[in-house]
ModelCIF file with pLDDT and N, C-alpha, C, O atoms, coordinates in Angstrom:
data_MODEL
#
_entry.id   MODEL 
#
_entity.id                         1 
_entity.type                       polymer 
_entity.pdbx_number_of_molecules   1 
#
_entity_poly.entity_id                      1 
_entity_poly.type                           'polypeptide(L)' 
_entity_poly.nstd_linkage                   no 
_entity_poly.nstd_monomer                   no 
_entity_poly.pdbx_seq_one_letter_code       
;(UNK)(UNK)(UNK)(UNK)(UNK)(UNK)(UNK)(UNK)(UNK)(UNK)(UNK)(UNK)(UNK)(UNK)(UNK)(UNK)
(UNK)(UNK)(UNK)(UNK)(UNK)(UNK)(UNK)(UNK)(UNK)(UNK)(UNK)(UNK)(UNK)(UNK)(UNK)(UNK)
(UNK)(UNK)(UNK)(UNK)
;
_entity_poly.pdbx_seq_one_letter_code_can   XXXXXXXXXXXXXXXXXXXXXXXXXXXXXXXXXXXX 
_entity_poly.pdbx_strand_id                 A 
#
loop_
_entity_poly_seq.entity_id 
_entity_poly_seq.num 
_entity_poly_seq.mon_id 
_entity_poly_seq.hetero 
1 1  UNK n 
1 2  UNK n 
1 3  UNK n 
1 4  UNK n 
1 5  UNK n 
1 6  UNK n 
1 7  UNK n 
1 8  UNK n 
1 9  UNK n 
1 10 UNK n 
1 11 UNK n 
1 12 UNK n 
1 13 UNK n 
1 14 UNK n 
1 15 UNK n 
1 16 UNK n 
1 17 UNK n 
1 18 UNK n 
1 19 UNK n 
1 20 UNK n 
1 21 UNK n 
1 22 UNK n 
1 23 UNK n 
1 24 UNK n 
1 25 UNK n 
1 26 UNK n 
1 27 UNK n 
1 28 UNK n 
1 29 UNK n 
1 30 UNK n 
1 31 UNK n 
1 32 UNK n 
1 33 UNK n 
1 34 UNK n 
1 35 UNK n 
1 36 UNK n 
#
_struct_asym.id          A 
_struct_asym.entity_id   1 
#
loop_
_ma_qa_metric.id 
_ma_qa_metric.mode 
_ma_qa_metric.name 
_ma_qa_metric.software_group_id 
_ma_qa_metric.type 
1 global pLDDT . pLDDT 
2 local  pLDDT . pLDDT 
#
_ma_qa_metric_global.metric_id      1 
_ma_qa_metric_global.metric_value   85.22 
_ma_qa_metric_global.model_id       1 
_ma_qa_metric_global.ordinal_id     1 
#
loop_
_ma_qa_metric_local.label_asym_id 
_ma_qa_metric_local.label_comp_id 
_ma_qa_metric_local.label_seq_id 
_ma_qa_metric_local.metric_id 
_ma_qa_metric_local.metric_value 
_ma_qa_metric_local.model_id 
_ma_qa_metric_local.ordinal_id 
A UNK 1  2 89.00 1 1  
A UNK 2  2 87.00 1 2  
A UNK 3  2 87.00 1 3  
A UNK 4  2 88.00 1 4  
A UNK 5  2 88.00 1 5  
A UNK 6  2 86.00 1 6  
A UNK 7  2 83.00 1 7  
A UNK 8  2 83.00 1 8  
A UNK 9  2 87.00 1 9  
A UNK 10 2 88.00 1 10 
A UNK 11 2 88.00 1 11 
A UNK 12 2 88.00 1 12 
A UNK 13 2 86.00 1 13 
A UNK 14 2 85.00 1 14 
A UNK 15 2 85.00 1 15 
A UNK 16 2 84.00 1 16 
A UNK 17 2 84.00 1 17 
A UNK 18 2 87.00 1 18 
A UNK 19 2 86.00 1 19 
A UNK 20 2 85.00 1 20 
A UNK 21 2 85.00 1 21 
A UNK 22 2 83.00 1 22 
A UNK 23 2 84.00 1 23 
A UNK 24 2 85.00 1 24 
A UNK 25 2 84.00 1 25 
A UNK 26 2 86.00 1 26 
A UNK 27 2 86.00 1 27 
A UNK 28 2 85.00 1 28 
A UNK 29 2 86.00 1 29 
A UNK 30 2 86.00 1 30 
A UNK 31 2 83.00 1 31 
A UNK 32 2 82.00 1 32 
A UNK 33 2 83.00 1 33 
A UNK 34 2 83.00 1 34 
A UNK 35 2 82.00 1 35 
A UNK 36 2 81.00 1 36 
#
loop_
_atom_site.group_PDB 
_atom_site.id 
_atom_site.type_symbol 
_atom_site.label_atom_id 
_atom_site.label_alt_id 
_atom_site.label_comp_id 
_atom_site.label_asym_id 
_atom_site.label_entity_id 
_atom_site.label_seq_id 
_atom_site.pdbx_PDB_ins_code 
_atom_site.Cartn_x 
_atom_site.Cartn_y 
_atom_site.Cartn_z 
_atom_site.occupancy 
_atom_site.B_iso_or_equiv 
_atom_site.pdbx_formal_charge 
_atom_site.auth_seq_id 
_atom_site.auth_comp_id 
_atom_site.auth_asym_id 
_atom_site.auth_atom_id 
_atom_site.pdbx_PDB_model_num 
ATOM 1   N N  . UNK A 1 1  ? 109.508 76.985 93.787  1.00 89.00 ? 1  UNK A N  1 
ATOM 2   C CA . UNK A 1 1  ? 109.609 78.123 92.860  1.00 89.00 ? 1  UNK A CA 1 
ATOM 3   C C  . UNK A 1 1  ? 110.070 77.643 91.494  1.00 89.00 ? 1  UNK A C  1 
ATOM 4   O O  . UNK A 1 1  ? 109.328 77.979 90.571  1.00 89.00 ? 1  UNK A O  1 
ATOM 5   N N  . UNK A 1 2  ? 111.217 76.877 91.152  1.00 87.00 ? 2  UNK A N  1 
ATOM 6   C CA . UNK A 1 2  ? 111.894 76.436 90.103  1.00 87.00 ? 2  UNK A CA 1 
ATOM 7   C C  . UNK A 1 2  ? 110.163 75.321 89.438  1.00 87.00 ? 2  UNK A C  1 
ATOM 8   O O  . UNK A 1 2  ? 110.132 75.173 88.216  1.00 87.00 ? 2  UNK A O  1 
ATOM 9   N N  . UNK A 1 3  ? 109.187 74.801 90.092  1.00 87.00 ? 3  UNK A N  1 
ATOM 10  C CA . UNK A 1 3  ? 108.487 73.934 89.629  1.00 87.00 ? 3  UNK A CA 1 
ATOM 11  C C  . UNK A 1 3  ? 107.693 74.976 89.296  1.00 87.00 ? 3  UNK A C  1 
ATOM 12  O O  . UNK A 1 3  ? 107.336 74.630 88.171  1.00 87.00 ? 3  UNK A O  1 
ATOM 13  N N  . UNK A 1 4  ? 107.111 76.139 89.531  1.00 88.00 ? 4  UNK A N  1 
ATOM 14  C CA . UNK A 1 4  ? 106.328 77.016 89.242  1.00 88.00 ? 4  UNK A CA 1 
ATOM 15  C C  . UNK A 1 4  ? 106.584 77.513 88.246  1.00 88.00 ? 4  UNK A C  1 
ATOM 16  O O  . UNK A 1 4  ? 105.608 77.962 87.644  1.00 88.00 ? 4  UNK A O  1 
ATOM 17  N N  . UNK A 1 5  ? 108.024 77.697 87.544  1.00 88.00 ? 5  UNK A N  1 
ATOM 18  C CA . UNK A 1 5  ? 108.511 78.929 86.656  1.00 88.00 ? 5  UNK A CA 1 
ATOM 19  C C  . UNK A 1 5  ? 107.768 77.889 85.191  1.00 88.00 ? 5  UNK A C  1 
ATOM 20  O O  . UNK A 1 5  ? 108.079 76.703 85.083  1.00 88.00 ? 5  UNK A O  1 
ATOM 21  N N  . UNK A 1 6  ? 106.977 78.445 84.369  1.00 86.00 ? 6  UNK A N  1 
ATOM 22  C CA . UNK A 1 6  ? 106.517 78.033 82.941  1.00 86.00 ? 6  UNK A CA 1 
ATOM 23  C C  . UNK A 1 6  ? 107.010 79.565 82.005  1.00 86.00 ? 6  UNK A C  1 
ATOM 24  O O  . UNK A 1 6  ? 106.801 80.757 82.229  1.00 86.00 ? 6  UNK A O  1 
ATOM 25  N N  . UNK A 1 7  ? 107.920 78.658 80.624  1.00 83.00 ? 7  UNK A N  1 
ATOM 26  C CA . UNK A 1 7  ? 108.425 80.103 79.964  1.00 83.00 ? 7  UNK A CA 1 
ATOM 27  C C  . UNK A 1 7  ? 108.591 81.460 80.384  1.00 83.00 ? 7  UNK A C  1 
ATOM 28  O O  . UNK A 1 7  ? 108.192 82.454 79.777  1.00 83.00 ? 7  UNK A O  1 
ATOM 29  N N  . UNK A 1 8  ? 109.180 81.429 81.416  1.00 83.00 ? 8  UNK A N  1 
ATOM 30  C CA . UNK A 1 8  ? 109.689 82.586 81.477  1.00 83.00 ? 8  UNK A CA 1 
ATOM 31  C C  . UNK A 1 8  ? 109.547 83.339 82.853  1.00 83.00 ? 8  UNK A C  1 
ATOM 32  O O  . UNK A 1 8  ? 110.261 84.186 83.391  1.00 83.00 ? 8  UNK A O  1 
ATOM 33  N N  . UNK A 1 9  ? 107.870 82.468 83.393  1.00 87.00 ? 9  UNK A N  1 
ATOM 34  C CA . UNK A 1 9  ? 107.409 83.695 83.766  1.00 87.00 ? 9  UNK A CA 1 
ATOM 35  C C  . UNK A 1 9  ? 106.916 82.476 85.238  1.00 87.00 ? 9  UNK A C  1 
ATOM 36  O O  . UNK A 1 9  ? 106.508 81.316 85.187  1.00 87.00 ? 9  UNK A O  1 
ATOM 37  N N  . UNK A 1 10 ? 107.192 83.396 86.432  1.00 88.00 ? 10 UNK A N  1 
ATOM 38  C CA . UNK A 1 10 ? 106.289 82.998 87.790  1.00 88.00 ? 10 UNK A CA 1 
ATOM 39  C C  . UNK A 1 10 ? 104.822 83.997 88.136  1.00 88.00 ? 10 UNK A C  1 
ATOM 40  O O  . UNK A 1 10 ? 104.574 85.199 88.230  1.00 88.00 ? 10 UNK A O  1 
ATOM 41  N N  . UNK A 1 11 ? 103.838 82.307 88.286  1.00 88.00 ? 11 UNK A N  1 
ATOM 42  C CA . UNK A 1 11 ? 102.652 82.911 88.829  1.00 88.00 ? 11 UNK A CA 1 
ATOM 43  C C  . UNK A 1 11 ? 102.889 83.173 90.257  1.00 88.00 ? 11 UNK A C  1 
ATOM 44  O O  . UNK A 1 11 ? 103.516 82.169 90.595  1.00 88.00 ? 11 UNK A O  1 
ATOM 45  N N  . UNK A 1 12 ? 102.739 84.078 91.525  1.00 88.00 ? 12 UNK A N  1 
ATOM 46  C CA . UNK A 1 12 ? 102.625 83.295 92.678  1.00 88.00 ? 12 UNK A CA 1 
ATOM 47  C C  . UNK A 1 12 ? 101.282 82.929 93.241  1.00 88.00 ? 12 UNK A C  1 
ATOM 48  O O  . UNK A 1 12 ? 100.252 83.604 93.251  1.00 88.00 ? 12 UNK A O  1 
ATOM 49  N N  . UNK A 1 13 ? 101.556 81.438 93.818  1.00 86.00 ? 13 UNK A N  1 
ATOM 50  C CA . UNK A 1 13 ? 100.810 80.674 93.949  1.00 86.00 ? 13 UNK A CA 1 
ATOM 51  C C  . UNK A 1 13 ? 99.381  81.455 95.420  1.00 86.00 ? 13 UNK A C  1 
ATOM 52  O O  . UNK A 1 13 ? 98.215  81.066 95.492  1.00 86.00 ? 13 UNK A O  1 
ATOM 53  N N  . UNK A 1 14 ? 99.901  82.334 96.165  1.00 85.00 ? 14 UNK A N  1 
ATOM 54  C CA . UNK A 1 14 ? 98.599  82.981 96.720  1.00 85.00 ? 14 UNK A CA 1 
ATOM 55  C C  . UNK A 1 14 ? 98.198  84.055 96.322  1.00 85.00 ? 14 UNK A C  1 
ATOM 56  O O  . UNK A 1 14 ? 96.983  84.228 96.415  1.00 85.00 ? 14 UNK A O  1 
ATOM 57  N N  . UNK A 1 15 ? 99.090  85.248 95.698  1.00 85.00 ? 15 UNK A N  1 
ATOM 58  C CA . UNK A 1 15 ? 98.131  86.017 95.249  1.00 85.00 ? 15 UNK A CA 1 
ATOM 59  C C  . UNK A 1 15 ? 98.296  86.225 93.614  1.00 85.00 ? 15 UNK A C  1 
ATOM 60  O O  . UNK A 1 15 ? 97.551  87.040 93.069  1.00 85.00 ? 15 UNK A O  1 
ATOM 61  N N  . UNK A 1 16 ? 99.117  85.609 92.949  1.00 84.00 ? 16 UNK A N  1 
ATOM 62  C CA . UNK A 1 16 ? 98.644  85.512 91.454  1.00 84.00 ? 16 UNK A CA 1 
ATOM 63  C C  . UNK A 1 16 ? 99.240  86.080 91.075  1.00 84.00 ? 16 UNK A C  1 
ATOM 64  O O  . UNK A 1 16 ? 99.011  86.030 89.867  1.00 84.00 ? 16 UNK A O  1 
ATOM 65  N N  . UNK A 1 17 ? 100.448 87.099 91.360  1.00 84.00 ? 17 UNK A N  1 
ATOM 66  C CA . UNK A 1 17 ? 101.114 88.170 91.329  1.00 84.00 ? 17 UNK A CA 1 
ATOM 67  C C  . UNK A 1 17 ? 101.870 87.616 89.651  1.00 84.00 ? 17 UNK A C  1 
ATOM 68  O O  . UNK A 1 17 ? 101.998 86.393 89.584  1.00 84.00 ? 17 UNK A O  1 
ATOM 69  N N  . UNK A 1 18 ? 102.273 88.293 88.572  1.00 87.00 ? 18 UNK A N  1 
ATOM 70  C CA . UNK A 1 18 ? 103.156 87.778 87.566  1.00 87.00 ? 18 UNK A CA 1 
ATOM 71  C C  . UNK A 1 18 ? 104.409 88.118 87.912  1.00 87.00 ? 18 UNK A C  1 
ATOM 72  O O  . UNK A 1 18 ? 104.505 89.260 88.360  1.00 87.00 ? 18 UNK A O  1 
ATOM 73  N N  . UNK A 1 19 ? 105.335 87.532 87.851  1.00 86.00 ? 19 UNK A N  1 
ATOM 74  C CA . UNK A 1 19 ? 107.194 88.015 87.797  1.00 86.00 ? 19 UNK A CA 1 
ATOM 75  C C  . UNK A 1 19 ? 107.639 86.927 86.943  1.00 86.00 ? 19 UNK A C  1 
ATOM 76  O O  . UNK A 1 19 ? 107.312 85.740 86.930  1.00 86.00 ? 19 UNK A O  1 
ATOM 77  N N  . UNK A 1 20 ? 108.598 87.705 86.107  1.00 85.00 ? 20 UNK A N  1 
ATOM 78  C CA . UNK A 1 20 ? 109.754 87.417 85.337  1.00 85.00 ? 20 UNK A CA 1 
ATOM 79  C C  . UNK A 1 20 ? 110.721 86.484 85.726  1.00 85.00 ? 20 UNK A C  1 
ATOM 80  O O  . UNK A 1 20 ? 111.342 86.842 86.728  1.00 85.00 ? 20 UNK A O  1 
ATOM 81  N N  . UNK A 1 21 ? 110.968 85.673 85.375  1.00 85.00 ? 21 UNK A N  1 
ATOM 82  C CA . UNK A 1 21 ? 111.844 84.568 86.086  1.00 85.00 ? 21 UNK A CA 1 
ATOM 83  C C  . UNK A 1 21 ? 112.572 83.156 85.341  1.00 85.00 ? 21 UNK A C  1 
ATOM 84  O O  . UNK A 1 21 ? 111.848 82.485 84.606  1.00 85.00 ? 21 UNK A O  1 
ATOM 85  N N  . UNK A 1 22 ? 113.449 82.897 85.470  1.00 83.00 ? 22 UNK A N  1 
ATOM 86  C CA . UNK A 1 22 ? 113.873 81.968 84.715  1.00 83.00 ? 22 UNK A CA 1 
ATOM 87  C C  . UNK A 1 22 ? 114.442 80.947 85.960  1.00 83.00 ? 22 UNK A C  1 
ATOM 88  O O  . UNK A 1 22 ? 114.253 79.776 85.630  1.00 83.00 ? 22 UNK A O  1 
ATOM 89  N N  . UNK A 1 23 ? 115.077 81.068 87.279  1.00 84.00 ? 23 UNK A N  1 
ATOM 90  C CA . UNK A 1 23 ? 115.169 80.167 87.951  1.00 84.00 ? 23 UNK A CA 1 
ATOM 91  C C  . UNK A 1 23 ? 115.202 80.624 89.392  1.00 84.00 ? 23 UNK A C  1 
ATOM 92  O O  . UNK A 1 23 ? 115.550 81.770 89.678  1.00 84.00 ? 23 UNK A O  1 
ATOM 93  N N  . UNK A 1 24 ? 114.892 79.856 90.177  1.00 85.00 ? 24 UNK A N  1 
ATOM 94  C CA . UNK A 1 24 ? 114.529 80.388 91.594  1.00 85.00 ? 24 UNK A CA 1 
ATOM 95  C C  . UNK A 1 24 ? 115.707 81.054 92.084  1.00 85.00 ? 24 UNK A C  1 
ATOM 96  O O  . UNK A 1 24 ? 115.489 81.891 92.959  1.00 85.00 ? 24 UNK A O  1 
ATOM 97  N N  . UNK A 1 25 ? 116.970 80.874 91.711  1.00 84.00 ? 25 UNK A N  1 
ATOM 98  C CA . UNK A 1 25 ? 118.047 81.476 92.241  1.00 84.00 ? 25 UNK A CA 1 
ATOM 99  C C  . UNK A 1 25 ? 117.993 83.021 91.828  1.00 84.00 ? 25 UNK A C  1 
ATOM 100 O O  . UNK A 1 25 ? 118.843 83.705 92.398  1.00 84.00 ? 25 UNK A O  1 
ATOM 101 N N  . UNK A 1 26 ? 117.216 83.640 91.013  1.00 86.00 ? 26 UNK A N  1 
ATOM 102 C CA . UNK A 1 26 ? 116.727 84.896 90.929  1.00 86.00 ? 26 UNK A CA 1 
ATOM 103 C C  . UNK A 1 26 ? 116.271 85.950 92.062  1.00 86.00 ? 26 UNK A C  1 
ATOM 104 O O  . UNK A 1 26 ? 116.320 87.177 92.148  1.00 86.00 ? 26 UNK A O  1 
ATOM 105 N N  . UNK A 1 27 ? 115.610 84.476 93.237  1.00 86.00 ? 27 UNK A N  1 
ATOM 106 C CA . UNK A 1 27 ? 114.704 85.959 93.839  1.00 86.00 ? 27 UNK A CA 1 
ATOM 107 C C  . UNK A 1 27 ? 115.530 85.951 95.248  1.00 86.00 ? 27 UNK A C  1 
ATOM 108 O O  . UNK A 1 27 ? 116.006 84.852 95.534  1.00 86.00 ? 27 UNK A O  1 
ATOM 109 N N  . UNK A 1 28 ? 115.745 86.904 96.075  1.00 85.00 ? 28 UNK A N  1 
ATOM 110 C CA . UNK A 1 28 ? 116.417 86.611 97.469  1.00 85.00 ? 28 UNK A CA 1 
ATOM 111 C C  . UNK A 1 28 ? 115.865 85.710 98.411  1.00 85.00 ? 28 UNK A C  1 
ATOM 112 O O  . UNK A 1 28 ? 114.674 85.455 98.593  1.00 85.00 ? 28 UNK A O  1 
ATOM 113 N N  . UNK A 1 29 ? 117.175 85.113 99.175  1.00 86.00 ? 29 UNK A N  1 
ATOM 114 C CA . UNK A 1 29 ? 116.762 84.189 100.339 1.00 86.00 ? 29 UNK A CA 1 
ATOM 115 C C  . UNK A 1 29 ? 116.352 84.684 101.537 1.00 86.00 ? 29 UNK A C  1 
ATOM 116 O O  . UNK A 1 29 ? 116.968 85.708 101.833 1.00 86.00 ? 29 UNK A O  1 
ATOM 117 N N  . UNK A 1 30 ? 115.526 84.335 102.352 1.00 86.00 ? 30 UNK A N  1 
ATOM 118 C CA . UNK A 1 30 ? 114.674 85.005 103.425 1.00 86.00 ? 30 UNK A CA 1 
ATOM 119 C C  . UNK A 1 30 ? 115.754 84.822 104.296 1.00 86.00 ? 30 UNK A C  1 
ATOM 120 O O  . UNK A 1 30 ? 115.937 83.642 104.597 1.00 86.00 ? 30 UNK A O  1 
ATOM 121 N N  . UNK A 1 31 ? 116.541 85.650 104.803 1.00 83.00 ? 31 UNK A N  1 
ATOM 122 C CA . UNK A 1 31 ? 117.680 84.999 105.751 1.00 83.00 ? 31 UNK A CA 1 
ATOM 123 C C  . UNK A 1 31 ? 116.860 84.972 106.959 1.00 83.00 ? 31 UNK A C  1 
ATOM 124 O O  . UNK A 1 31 ? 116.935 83.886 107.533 1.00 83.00 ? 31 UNK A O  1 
ATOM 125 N N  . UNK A 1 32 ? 115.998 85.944 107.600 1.00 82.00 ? 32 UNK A N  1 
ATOM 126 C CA . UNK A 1 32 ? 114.816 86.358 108.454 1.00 82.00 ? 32 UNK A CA 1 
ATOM 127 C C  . UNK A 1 32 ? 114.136 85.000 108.806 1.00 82.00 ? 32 UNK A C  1 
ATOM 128 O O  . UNK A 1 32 ? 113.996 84.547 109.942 1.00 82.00 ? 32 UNK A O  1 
ATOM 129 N N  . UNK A 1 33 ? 113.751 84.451 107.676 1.00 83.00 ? 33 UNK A N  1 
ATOM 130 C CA . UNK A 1 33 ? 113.303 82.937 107.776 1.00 83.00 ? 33 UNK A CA 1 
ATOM 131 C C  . UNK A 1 33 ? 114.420 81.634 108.577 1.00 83.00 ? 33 UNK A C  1 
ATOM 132 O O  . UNK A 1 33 ? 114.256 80.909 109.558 1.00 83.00 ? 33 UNK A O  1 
ATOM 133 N N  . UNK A 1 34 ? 115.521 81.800 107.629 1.00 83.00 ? 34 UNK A N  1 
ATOM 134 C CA . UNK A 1 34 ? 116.299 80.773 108.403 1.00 83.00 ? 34 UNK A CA 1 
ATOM 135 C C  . UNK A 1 34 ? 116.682 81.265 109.732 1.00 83.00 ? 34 UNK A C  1 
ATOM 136 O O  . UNK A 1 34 ? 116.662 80.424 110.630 1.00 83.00 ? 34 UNK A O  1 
ATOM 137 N N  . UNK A 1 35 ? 117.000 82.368 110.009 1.00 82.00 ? 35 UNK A N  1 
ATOM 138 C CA . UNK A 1 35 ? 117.187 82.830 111.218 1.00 82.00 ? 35 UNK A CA 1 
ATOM 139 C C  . UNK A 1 35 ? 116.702 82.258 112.243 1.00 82.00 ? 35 UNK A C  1 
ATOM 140 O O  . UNK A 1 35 ? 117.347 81.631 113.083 1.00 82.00 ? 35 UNK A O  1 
ATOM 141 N N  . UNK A 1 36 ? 115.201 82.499 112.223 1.00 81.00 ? 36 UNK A N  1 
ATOM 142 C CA . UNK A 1 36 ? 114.007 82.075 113.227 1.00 81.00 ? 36 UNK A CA 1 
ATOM 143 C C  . UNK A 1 36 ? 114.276 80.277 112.884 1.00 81.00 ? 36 UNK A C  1 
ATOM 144 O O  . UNK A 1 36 ? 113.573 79.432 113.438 1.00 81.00 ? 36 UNK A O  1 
#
């Protein structure tokens, strides 16, 4: 995510989606993910 962010802004990488972003510590951690 942090390698993705260019000025400002995240593409995401499957559906292209734009968000606002300055560093990955912005978006929540999947706890759901580490869980499993």
């Amino acid at each position: 995510i942090d390698n993705a962010i260019k000025n400002g802004q995240l593409t995401c990488p499957r559906c292209h989606a734009q968000h606002a972003a300055t560093a990955a510590t912005q978006f929540s951690i999947n706890y759901g993910m580490e869980a499993l």
